[in-house]
C-alpha atoms as a PDB file:
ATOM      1  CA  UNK A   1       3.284  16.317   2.287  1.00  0.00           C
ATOM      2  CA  UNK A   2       2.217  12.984   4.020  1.00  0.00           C
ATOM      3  CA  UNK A   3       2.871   9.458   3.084  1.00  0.00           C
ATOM      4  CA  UNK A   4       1.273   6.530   4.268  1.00  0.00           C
ATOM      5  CA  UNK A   5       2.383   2.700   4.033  1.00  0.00           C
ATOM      6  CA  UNK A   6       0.014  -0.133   4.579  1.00  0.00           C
ATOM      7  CA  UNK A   7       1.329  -3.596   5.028  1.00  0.00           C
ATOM      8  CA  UNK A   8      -2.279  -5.712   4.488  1.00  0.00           C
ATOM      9  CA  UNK A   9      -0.509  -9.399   5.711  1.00  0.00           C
ATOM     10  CA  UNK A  10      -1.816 -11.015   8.480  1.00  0.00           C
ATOM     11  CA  UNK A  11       0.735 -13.499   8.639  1.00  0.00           C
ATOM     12  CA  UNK A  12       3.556 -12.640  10.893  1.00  0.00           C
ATOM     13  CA  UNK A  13       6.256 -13.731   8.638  1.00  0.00           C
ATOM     14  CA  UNK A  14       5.305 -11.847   5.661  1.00  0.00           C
ATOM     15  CA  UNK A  15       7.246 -11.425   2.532  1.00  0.00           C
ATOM     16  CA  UNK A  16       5.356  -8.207   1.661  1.00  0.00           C
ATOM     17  CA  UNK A  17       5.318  -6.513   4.817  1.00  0.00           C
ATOM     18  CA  UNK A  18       9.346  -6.892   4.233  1.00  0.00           C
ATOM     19  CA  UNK A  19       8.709  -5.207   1.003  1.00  0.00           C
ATOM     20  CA  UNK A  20       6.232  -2.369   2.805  1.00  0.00           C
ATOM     21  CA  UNK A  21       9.236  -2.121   5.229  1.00  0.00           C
ATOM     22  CA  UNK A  22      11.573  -1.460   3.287  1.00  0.00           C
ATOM     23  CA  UNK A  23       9.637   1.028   1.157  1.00  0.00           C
ATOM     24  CA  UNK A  24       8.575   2.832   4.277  1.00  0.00           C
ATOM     25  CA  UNK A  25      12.385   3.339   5.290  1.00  0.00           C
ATOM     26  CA  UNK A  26      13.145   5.088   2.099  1.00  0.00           C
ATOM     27  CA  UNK A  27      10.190   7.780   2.560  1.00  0.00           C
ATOM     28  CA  UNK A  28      11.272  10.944   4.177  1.00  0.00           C
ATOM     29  CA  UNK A  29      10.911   9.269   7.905  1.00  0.00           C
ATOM     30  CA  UNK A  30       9.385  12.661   9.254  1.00  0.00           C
ATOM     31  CA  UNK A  31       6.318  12.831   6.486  1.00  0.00           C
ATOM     32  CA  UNK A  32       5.736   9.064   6.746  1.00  0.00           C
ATOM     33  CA  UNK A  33       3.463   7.033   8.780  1.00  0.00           C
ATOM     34  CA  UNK A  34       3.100   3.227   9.130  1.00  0.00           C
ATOM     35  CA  UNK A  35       0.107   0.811   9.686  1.00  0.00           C
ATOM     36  CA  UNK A  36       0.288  -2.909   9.933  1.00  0.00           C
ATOM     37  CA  UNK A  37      -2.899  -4.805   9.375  1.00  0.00           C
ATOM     38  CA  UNK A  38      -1.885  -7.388  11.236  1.00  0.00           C
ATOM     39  CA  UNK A  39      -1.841  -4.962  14.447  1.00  0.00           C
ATOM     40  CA  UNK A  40      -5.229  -3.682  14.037  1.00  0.00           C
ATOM     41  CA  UNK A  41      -8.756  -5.149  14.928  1.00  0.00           C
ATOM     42  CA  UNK A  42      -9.991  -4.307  11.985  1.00  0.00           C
ATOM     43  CA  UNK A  43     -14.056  -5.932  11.484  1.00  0.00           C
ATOM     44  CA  UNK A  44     -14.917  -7.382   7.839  1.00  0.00           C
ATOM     45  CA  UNK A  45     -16.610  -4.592   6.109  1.00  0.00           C
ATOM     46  CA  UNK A  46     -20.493  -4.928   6.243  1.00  0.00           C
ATOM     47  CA  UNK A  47     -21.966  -1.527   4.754  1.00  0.00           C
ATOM     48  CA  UNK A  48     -22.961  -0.500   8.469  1.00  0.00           C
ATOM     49  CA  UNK A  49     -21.494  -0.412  11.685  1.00  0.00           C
ATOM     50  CA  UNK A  50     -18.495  -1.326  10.878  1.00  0.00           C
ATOM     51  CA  UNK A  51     -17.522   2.163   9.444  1.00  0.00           C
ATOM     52  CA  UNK A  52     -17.804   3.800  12.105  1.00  0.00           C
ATOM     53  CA  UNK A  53     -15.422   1.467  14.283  1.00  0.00           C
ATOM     54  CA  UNK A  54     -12.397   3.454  15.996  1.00  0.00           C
ATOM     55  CA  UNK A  55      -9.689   1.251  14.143  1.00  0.00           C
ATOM     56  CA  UNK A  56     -11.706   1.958  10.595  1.00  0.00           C
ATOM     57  CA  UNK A  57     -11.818   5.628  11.536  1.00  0.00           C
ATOM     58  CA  UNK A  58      -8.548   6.304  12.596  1.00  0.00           C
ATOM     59  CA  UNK A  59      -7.243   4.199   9.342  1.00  0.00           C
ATOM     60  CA  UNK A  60      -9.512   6.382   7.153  1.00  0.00           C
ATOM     61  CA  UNK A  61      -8.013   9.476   9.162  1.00  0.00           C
ATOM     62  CA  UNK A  62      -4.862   8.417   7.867  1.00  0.00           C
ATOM     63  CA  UNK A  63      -5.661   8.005   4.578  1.00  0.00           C
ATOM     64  CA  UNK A  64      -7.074  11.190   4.323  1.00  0.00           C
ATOM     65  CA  UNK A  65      -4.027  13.005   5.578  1.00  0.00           C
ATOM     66  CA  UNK A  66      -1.818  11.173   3.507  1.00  0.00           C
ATOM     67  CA  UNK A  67      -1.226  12.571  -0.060  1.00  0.00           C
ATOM     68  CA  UNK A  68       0.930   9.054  -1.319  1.00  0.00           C
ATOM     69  CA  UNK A  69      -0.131   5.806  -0.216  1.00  0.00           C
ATOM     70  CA  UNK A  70       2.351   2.320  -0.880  1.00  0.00           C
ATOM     71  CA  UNK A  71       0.380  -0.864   0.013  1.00  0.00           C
ATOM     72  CA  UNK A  72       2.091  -3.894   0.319  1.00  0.00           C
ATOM     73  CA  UNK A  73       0.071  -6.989  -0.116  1.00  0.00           C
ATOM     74  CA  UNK A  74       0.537 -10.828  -0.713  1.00  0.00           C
ATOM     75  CA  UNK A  75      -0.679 -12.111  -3.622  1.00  0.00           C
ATOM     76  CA  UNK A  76      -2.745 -15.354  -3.187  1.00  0.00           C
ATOM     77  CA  UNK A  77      -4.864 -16.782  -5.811  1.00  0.00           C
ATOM     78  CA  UNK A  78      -4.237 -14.410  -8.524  1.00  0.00           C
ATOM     79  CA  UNK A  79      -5.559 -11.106  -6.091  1.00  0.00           C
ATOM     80  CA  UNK A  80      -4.537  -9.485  -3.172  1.00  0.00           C
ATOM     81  CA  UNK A  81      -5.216 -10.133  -0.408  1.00  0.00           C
ATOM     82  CA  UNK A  82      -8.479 -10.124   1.334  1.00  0.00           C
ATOM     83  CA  UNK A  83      -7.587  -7.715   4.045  1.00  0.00           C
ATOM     84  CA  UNK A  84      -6.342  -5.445   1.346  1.00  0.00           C
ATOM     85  CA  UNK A  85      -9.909  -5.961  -0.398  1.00  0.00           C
ATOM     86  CA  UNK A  86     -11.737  -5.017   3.249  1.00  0.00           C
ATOM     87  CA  UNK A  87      -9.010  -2.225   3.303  1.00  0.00           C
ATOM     88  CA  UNK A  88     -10.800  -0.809   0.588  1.00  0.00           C
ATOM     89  CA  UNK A  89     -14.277  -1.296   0.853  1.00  0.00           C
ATOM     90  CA  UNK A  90     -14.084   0.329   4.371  1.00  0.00           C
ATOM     91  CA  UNK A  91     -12.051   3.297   3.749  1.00  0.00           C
ATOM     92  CA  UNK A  92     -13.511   4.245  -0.432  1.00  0.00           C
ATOM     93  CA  UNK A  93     -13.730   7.710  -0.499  1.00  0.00           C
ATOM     94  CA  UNK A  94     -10.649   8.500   1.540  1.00  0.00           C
ATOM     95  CA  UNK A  95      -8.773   7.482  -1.615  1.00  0.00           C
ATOM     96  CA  UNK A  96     -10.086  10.422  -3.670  1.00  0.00           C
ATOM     97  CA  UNK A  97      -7.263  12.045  -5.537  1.00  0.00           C
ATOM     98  CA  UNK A  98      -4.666  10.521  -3.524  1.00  0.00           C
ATOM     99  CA  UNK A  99      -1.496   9.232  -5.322  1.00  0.00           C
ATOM    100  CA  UNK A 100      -0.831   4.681  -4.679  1.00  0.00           C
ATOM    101  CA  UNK A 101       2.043   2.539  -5.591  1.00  0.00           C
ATOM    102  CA  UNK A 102       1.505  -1.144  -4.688  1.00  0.00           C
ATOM    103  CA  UNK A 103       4.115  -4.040  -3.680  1.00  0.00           C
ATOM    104  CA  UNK A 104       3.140  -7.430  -4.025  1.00  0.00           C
ATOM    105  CA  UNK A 105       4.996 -11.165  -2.696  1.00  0.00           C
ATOM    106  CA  UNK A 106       3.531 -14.222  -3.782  1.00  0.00           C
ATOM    107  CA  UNK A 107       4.690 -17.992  -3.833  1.00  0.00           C
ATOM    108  CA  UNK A 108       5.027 -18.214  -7.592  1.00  0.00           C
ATOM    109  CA  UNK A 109       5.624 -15.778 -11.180  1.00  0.00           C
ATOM    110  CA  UNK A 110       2.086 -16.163 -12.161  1.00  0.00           C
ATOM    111  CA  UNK A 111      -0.180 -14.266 -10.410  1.00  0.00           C
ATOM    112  CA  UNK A 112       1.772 -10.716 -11.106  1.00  0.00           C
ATOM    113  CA  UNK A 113      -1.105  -9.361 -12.755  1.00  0.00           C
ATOM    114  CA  UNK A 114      -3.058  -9.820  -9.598  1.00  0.00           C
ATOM    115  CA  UNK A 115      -3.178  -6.620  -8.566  1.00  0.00           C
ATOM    116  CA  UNK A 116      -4.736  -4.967 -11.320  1.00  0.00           C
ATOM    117  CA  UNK A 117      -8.108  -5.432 -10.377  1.00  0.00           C
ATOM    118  CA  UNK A 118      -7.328  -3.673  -7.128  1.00  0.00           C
ATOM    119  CA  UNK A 119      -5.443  -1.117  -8.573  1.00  0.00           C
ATOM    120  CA  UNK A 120      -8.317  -0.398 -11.203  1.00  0.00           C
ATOM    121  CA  UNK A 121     -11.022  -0.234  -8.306  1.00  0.00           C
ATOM    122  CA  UNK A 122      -9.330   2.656  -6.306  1.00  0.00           C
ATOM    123  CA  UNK A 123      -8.578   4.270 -10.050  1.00  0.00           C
ATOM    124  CA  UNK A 124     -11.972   4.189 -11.042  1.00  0.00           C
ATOM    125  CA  UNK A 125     -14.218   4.333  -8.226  1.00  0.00           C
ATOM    126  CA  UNK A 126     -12.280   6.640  -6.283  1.00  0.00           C
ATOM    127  CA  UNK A 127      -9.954   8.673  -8.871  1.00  0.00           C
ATOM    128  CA  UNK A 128      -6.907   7.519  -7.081  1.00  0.00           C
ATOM    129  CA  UNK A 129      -3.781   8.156  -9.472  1.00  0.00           C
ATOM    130  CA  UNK A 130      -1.792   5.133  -9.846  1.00  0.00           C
ATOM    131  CA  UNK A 131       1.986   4.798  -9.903  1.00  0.00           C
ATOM    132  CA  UNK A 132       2.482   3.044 -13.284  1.00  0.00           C
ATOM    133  CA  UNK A 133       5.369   0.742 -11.792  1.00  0.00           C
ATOM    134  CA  UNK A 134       4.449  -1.968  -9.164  1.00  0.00           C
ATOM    135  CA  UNK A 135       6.819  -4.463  -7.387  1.00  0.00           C
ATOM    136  CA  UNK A 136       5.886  -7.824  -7.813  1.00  0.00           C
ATOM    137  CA  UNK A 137       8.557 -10.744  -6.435  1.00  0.00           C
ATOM    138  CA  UNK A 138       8.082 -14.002  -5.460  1.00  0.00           C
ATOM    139  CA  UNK A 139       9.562 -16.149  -2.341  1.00  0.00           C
ATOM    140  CA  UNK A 140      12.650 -16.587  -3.492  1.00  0.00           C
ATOM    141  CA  UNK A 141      13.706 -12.922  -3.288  1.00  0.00           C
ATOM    142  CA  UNK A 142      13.866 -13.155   0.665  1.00  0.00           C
ATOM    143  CA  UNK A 143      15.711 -15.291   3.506  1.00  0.00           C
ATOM    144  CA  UNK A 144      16.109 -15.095   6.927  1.00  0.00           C
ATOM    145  CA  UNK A 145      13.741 -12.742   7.172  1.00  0.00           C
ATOM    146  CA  UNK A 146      14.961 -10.185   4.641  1.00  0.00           C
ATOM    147  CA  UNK A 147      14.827  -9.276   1.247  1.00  0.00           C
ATOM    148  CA  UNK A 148      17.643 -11.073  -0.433  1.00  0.00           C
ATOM    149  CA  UNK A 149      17.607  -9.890  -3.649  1.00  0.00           C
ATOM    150  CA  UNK A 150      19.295  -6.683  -4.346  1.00  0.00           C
ATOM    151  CA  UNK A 151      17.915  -6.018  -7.442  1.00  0.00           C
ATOM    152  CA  UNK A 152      14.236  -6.594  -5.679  1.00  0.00           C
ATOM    153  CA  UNK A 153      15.371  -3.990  -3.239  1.00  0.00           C
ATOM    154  CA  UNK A 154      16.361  -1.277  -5.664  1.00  0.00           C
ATOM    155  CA  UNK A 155      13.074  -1.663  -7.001  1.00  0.00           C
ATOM    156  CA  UNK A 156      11.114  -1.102  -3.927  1.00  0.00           C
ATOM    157  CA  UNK A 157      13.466   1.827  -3.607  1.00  0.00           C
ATOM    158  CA  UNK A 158      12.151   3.267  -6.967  1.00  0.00           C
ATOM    159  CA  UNK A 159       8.698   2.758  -6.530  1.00  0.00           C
ATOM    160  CA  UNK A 160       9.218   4.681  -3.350  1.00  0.00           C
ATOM    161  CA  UNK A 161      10.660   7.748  -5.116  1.00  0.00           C
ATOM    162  CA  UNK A 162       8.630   7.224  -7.587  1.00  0.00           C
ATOM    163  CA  UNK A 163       5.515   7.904  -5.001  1.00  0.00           C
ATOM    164  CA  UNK A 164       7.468  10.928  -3.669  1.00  0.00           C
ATOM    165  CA  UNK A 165       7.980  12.079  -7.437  1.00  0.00           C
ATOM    166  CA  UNK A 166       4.621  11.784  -8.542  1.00  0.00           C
ATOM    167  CA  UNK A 167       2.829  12.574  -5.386  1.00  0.00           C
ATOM    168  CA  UNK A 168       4.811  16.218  -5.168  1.00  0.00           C
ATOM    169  CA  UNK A 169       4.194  16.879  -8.883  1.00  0.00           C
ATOM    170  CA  UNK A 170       0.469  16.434  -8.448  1.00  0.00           C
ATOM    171  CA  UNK A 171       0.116  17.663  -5.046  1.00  0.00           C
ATOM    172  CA  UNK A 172       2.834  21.137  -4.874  1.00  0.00           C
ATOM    173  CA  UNK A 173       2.993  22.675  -1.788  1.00  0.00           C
ATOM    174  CA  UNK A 174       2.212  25.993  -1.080  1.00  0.00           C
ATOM    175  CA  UNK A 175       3.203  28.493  -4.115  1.00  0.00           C
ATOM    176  CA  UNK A 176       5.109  31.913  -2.778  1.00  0.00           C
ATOM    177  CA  UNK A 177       4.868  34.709  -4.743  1.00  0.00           C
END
């Protein structure tokens, strides 16, 4: 079994790349891999060439190994973000049948509903099945550069077992007879 997390900031002092972090440390550390956004040189998603560039390929790669996927994403106008949007629209199919969770930061308590739209996209276009808890925390649940908030952290810790959960109940491994 193979789980992937995807932090989708591209500011270097995210809030939900602390919550992707922290998620990522709780998955079994030898069946987990990690990709930061921010690190790649990822092009804006044009229908065309830009599928076939070596970043988008070896992120689609991934994505296709991986069984569970966590994003974490910052929440800004009532959506994710837009690298989390691009995410999407160059990797589609690789989604098929795979299991998500998503963890969200934003400034404010309003826009926790702003992932749904995502979330419905990779459930409907691409069948993905869709952890039916999500983190969503604003600002204030971090300092210094960490999550502050225990009770923040406990949930990121249960949507993480939560994608282990689900993603070995629909995915089994090999059956011996």
């Amino acid at each position: 079994m193979r789980y992937l997390v995807i932090s989708c900031s591209l500011n270097p002092e995210s809030n939900s790349r602390l919550l992707a972090r922290a998620a990522f440390g709780r998955l079994p550390q030898d069946q987990a891999d990690w990709f930061d956004l921010a690190k790649l040189d990822l092009p804006v998603c044009d229908g065309g060439e830009a599928f076939a560039h070596p970043e988008v390929v070896r992120l689609r790669e991934a994505i296709e190994a991986a069984s569970g996927i966590l994003i974490g994403t910052p929440v800004y106008n009532y959506s994710v973000s837009a690298s989390a949007k691009n995410l999407i629209e160059l990797t589609g199919q690789a989604w098929a049948g795979k299991v998500a969770g998503l963890l969200c930061a934003a400034g404010g308590p309003h826009g926790y509903m702003g992932g749904m739209p995502f979330l419905n996209s990779l459930m409907l276009d691409f069948r993905t099945f869709i952890v039916p808890k999500f983190v969503y925390t604003q600002g204030t649940a971090f300092a210094e550069g960490k999550i502050a908030d225990e009770a923040i952290l406990q949930r990121v810790h249960g949507l993480a077992d939560e994608l282990v959960r689900v993603t070995d109940a629909l995915h089994p491994g090999p059956v011996s007879l």
